[in-house]
C-alpha atoms as a PDB file:
ATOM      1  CA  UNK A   1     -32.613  42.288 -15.918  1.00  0.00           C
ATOM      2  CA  UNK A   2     -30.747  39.485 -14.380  1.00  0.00           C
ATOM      3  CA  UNK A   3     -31.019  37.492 -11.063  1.00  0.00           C
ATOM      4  CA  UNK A   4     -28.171  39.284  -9.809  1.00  0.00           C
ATOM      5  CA  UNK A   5     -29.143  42.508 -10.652  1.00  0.00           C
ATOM      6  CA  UNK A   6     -32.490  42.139  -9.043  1.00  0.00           C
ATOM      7  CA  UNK A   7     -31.238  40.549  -5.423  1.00  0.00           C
ATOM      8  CA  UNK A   8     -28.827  43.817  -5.515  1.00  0.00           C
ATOM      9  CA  UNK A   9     -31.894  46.449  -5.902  1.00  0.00           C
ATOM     10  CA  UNK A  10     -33.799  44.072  -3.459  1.00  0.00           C
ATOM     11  CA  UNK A  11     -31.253  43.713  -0.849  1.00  0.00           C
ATOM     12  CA  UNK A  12     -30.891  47.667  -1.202  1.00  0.00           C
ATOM     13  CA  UNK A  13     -34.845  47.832  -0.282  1.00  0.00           C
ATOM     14  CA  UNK A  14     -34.556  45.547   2.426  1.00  0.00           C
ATOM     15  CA  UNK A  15     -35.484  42.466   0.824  1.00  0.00           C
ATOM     16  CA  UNK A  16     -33.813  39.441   1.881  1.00  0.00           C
ATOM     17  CA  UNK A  17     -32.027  37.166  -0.459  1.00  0.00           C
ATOM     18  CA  UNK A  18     -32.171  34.210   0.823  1.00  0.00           C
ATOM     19  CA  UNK A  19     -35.930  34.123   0.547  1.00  0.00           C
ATOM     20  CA  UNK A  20     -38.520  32.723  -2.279  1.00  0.00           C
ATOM     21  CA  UNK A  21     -36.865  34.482  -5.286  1.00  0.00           C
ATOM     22  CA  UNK A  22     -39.777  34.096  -7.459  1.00  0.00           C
ATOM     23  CA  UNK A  23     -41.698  36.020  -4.291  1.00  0.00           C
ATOM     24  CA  UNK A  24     -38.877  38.955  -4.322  1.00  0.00           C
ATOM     25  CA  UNK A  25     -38.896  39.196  -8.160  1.00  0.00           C
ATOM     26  CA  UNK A  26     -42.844  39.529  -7.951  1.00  0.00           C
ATOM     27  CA  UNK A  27     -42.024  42.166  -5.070  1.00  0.00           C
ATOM     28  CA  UNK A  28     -39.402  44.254  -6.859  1.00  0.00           C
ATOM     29  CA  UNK A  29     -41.706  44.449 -10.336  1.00  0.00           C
ATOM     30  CA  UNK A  30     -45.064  45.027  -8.165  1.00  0.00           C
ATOM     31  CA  UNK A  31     -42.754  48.077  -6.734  1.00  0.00           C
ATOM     32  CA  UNK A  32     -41.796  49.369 -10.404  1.00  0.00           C
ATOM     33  CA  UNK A  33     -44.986  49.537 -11.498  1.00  0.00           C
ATOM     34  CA  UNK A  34     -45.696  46.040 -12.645  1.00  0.00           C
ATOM     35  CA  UNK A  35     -43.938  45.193 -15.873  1.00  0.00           C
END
């Protein structure tokens, strides 16, 4: 999955873009399950 593809889901959770991306990746895979 790529950068882009991840901020999309995030921002579509609420997640703000513009943050730590490293922090909103760890986010978005801690909310699927881990990996």
């Amino acid at each position: 999955m790529t950068i882009a593809q991840i901020n999309t889901l995030a921002s579509e959770r609420g997640y703000s873009i513009s943050g730590n991306k490293t922090q909103l990746i760890a986010r978005f895979l801690d909310n699927q399950g881990g990996s």
